[in-house]
N, C-alpha and C. Protein backbone atom coordinates (compact mmCIF):
# COMPACT_ATOMS: atom_id res chain seq x y z
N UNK A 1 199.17 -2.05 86.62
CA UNK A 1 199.85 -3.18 87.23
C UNK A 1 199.07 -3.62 88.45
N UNK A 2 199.03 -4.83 89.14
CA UNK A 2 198.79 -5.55 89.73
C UNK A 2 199.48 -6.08 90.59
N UNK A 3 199.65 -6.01 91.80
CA UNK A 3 200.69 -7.45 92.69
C UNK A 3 200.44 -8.33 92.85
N UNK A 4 201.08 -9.48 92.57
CA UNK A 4 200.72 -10.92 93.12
C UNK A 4 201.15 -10.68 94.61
N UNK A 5 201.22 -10.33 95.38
CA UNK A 5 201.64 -10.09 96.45
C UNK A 5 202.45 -11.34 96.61
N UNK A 6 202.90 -12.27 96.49
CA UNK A 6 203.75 -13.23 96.82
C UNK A 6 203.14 -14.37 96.58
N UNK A 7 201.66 -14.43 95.97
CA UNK A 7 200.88 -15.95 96.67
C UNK A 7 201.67 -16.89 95.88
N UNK A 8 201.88 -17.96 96.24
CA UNK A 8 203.02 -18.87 95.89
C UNK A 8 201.82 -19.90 94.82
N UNK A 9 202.00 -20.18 93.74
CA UNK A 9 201.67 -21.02 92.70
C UNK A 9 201.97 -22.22 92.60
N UNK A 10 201.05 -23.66 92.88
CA UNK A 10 201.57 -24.49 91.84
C UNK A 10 202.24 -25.07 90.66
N UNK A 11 202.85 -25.64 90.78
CA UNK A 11 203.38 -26.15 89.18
C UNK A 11 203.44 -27.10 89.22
N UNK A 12 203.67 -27.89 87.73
CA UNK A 12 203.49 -29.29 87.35
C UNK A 12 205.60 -30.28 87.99
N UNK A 13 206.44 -29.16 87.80
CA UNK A 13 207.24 -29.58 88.43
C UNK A 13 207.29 -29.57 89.57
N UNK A 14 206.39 -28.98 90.22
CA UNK A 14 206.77 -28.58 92.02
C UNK A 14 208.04 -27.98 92.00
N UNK A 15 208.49 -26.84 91.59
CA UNK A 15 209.72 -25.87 91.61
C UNK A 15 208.64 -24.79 92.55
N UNK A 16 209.70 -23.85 93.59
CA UNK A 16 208.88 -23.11 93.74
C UNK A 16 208.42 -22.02 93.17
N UNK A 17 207.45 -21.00 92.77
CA UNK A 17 206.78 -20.19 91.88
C UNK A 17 205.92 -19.41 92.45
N UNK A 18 206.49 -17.95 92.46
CA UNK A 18 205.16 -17.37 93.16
C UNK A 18 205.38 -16.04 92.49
N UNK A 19 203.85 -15.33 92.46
CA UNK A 19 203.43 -14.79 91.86
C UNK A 19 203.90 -13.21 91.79
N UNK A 20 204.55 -12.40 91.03
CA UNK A 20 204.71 -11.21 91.46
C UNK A 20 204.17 -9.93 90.75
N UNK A 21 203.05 -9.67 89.94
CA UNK A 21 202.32 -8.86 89.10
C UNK A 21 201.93 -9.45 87.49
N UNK A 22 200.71 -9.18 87.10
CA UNK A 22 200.01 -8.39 86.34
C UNK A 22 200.83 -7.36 85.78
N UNK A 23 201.02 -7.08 84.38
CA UNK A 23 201.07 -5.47 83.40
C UNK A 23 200.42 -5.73 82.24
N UNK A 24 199.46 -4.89 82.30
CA UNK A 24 199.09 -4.66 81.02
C UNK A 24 198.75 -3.29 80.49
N UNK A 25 199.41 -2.51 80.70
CA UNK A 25 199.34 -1.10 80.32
C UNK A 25 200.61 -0.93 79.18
N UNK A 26 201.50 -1.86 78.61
CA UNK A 26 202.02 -1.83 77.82
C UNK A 26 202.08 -2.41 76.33
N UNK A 27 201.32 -2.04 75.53
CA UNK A 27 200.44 -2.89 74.15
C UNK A 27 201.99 -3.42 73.87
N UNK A 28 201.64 -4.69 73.03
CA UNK A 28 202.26 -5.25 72.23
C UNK A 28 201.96 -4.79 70.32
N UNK A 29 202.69 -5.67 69.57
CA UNK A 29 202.26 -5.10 68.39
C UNK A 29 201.28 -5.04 67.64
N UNK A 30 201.01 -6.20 68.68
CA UNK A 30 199.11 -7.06 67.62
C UNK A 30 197.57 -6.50 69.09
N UNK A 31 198.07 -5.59 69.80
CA UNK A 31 197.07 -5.05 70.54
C UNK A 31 197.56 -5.45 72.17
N UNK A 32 196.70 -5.47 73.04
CA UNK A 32 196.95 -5.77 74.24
C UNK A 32 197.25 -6.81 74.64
N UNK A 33 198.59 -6.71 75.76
CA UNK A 33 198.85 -7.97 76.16
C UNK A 33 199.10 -7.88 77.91
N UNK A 34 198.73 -9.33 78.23
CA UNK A 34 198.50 -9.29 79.74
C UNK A 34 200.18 -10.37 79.47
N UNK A 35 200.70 -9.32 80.63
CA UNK A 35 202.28 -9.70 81.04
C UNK A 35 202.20 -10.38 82.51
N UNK A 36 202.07 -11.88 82.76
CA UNK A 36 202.24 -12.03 84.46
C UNK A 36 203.30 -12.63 84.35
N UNK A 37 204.06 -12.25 85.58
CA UNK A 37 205.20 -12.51 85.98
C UNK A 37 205.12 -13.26 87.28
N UNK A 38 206.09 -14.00 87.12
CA UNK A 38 206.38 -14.79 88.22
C UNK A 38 207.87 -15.16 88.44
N UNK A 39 207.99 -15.42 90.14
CA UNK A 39 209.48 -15.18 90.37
C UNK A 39 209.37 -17.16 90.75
N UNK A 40 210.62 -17.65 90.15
CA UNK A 40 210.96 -18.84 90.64
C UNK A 40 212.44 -19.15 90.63
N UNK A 41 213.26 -19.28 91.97
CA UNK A 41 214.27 -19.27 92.21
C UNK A 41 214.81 -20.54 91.45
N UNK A 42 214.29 -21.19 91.16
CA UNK A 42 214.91 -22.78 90.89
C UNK A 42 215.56 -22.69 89.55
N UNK A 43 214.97 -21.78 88.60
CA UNK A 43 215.68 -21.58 87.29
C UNK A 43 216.97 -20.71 86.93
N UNK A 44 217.63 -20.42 88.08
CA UNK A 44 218.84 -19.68 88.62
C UNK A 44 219.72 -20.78 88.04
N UNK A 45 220.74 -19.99 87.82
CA UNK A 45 221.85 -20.98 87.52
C UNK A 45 222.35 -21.97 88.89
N UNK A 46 222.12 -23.45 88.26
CA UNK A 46 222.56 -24.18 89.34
C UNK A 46 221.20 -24.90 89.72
N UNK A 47 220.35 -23.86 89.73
CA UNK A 47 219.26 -24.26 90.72
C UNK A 47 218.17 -25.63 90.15
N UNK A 48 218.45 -26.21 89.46
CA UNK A 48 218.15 -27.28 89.04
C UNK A 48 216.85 -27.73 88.02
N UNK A 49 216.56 -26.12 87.61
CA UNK A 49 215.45 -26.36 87.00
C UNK A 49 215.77 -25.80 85.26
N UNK A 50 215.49 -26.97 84.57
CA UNK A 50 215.51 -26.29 82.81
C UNK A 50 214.70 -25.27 81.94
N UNK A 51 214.99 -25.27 81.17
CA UNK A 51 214.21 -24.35 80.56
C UNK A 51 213.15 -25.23 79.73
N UNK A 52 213.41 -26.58 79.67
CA UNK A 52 212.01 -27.58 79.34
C UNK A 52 211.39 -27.75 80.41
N UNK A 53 211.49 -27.95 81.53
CA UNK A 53 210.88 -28.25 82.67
C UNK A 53 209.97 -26.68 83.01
N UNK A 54 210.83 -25.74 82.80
CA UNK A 54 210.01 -24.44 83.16
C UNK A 54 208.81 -24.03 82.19
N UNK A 55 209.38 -24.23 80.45
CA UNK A 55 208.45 -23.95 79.56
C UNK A 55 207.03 -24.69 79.78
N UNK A 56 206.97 -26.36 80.19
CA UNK A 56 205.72 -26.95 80.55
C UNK A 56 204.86 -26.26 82.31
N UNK A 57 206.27 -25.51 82.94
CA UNK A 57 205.43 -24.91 83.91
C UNK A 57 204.61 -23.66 83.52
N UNK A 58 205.26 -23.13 82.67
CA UNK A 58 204.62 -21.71 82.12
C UNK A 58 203.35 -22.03 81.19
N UNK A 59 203.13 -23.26 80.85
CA UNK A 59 202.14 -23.26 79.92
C UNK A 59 200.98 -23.52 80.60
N UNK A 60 201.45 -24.27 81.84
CA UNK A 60 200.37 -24.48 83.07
C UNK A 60 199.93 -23.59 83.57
N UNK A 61 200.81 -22.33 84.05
CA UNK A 61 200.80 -20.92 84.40
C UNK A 61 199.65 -20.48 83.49
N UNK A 62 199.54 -20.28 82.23
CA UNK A 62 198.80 -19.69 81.53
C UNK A 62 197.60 -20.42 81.48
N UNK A 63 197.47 -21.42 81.16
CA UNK A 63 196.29 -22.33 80.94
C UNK A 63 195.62 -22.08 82.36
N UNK A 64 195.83 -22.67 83.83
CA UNK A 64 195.49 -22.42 84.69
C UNK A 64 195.39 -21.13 85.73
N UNK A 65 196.39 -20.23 85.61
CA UNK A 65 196.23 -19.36 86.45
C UNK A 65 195.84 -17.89 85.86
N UNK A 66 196.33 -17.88 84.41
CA UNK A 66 196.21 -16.40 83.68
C UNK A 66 194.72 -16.62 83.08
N UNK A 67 194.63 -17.54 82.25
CA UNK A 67 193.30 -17.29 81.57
C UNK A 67 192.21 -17.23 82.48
N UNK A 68 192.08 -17.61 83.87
CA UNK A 68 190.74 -17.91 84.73
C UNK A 68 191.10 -16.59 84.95
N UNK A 69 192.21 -15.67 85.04
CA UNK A 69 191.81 -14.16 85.92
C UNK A 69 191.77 -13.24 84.56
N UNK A 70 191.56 -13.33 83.53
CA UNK A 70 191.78 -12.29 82.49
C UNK A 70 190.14 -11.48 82.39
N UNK A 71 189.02 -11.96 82.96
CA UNK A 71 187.59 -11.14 83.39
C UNK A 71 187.93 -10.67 84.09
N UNK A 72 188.65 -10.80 84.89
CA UNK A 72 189.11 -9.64 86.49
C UNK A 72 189.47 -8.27 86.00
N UNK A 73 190.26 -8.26 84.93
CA UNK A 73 190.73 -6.91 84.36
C UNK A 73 190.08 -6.17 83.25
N UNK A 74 188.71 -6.92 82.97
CA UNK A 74 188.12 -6.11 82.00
C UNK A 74 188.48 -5.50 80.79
N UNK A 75 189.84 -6.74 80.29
CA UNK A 75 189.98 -6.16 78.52
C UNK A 75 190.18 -7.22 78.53
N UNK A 76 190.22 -7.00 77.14
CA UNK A 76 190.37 -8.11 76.11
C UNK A 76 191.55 -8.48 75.74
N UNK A 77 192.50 -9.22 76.00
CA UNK A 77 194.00 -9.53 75.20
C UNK A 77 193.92 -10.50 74.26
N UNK A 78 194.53 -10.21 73.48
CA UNK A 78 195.25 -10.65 72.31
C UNK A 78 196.44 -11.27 72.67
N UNK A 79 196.88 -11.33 73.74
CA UNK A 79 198.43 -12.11 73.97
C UNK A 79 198.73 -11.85 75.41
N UNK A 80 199.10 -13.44 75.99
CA UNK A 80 199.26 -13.53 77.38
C UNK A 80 200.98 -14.02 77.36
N UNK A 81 201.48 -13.21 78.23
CA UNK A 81 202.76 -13.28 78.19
C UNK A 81 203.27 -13.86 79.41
N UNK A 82 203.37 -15.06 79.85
CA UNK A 82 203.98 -16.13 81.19
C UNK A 82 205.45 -15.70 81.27
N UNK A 83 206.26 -15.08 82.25
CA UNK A 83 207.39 -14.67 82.33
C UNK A 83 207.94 -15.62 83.79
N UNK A 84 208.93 -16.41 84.02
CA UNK A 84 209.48 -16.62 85.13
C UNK A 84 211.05 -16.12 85.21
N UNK A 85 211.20 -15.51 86.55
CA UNK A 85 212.21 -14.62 86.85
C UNK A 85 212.97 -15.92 87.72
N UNK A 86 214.25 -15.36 87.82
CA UNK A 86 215.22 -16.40 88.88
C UNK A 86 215.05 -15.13 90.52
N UNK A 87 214.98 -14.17 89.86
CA UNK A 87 214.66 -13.03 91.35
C UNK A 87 214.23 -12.00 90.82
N UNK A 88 213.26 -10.90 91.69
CA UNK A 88 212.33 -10.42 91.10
C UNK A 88 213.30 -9.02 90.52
N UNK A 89 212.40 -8.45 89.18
CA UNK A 89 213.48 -7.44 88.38
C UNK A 89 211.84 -6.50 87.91
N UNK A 90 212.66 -5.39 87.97
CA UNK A 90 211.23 -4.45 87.41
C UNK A 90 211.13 -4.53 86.24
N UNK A 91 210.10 -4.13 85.82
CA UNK A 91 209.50 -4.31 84.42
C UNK A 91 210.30 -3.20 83.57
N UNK A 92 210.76 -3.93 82.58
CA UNK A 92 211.26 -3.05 81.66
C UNK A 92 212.85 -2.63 82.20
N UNK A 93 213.74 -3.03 82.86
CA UNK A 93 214.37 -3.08 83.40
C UNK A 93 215.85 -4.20 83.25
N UNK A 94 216.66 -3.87 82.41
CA UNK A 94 217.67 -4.88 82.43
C UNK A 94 218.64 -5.68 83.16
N UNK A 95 218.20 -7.04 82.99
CA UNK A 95 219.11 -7.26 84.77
C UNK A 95 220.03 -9.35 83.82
N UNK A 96 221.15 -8.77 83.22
CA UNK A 96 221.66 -9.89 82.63
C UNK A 96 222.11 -10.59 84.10
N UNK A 97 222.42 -10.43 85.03
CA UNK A 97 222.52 -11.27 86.00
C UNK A 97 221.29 -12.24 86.79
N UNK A 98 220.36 -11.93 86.15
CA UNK A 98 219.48 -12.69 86.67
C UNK A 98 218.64 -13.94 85.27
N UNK A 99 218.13 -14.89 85.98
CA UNK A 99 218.42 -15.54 84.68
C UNK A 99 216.43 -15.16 84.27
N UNK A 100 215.50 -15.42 83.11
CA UNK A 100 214.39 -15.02 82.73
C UNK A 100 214.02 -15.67 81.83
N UNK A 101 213.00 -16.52 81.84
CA UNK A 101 212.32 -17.28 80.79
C UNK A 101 211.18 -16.81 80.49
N UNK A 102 210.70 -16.41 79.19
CA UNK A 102 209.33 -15.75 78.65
C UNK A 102 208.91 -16.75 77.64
N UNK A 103 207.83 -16.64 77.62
CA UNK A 103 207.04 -17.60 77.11
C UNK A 103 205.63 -16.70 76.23
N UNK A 104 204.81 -16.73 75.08
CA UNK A 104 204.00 -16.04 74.50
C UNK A 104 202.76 -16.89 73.94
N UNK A 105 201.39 -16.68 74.11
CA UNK A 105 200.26 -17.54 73.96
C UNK A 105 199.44 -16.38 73.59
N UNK A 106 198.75 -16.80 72.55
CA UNK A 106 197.61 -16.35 72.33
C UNK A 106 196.60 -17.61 72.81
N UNK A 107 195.22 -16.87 73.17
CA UNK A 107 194.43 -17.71 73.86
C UNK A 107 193.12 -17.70 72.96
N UNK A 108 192.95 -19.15 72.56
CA UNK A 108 191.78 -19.90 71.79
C UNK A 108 191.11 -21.03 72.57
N UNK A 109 189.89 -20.51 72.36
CA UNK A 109 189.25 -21.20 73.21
C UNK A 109 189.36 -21.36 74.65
N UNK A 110 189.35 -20.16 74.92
CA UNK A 110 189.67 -20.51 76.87
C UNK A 110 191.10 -21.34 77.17
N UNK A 111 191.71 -21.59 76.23
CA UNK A 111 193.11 -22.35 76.27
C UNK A 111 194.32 -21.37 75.48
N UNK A 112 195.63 -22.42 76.06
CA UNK A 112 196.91 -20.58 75.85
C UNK A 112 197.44 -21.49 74.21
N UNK A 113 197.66 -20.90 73.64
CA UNK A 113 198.60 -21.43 72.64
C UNK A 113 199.89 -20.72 72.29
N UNK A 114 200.42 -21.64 72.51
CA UNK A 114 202.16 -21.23 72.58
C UNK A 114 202.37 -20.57 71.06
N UNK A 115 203.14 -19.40 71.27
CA UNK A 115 203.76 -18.51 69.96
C UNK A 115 205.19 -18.58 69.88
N UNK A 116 205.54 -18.79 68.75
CA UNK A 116 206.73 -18.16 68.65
C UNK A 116 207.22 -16.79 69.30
N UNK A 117 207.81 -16.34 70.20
CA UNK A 117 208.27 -15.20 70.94
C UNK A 117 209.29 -14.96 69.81
């Protein structure tokens, strides 16, 4: 694992979004997958942000911020996993009070392509 230590992310909605780890020490079924997570309060209930508005942020997430760091970690994935949290929750960790949008890309061509999750 990795910390985003907090650095706060762009998005195409301007919701706020900031960064809270890297995992990839946990394979998926089709081989390794890089899990980044990110915490954005706005997709809280109430908080005014959809789950269409978030899915085009997460795809930005991946396209722009995951695929440029995936040489940093020196493997190879097979599947980049864009997660936004309403508040931050540990990995692997059940938290139905908080709300969580995941999102799944395999990456072709230096670009994310959205999977069926």
């Amino acid at each position: 694992m990795v910390a985003g230590n907090g650095l706060r992310v762009d998005v195409p909605s301007g919701q706020e979004v900031t960064w809270q780890d890297v995992i990839w020490n946990v394979p998926g079924p089709d081989g390794m997958v890089m899990r980044f997570r990110f915490i954005a309060p706005g997709i809280a209930d109430g908080g005014g942000v959809d789950f269409d508005t978030a899915s085009a942020d997460m795809q930005h997430l991946c396209d722009r911020f995951a695929v440029p760091r995936l040489p940093e970690f020196g493997v190879e994935a097979q599947q980049v996993v864009i997660s936004l949290s309403a508040a931050a929750v540990e990995f692997g960790t059940a938290a139905p009070d908080v709300v969580q949008f995941f999102e799944s890309y395999s990456v072709v061509d230096g670009a994310c392509q959205w999977e069926v999750f």
